[in-house]
Protein backbone atom coordinates (compact mmCIF):
# COMPACT_ATOMS: atom_id res chain seq x y z
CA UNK A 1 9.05 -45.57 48.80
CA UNK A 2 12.26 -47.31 48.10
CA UNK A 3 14.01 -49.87 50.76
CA UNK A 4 15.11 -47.18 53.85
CA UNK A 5 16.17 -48.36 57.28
CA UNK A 6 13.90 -47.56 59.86
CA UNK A 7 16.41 -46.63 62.46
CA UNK A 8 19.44 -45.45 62.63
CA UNK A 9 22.27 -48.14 63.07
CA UNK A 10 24.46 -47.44 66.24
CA UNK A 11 28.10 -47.53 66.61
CA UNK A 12 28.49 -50.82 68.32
CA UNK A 13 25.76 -52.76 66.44
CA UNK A 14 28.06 -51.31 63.29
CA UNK A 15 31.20 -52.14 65.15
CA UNK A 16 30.02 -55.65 65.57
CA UNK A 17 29.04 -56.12 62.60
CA UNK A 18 32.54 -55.59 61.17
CA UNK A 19 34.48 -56.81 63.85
CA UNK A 20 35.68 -60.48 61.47
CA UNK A 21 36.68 -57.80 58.54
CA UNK A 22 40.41 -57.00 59.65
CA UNK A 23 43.45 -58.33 57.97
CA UNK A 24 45.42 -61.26 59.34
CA UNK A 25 48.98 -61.37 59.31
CA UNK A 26 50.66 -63.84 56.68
CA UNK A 27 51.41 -67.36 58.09
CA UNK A 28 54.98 -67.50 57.72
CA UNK A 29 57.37 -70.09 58.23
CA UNK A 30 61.02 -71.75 58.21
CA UNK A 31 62.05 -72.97 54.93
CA UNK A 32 64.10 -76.53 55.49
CA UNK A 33 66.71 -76.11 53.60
CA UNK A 34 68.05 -72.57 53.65
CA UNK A 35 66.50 -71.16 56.93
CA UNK A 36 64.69 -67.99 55.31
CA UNK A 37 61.47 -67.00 55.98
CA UNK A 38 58.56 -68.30 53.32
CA UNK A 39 54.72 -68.19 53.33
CA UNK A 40 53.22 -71.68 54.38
CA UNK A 41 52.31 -73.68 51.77
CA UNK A 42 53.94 -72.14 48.88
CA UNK A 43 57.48 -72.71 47.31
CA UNK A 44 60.09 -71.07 49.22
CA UNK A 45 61.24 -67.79 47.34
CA UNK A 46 64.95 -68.07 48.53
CA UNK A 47 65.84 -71.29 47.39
CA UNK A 48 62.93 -72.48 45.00
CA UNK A 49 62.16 -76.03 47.42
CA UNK A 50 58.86 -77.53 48.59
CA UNK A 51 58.76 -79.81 51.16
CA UNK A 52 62.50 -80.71 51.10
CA UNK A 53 62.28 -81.18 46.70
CA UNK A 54 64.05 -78.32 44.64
CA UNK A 55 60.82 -77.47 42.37
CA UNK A 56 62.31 -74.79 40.33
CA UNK A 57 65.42 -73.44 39.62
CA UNK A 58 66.51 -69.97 41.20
């Protein structure tokens, strides 16, 4: 005999069980020098700055 479950696994044990598995939104934030929109931690699409320091050229 191979590995079976021995009982069936209910709808809220399952439920539970998955409950941490759905998706966050994005942490998004103001960019400081042109205002837009840009994902925390990363350089700001718009105008290419990161913390305040132009880090590449758009």
């Amino acid at each position: 005999m191979g590995a079976l479950p021995k009982r069936k696994i209910s709808k809220q044990r399952k439920g539970n069980r998955r409950s941490h598995h759905a998706l966050a939104a994005p942490a998004l934030t103001v960019c400081k020098e042109c205002k837009a929109t840009a994902l925390a931690h990363h350089v700001c699409a718009n105008c290419g700055s990161y913390k305040g320091v132009q880090v590449i050229a758009v």
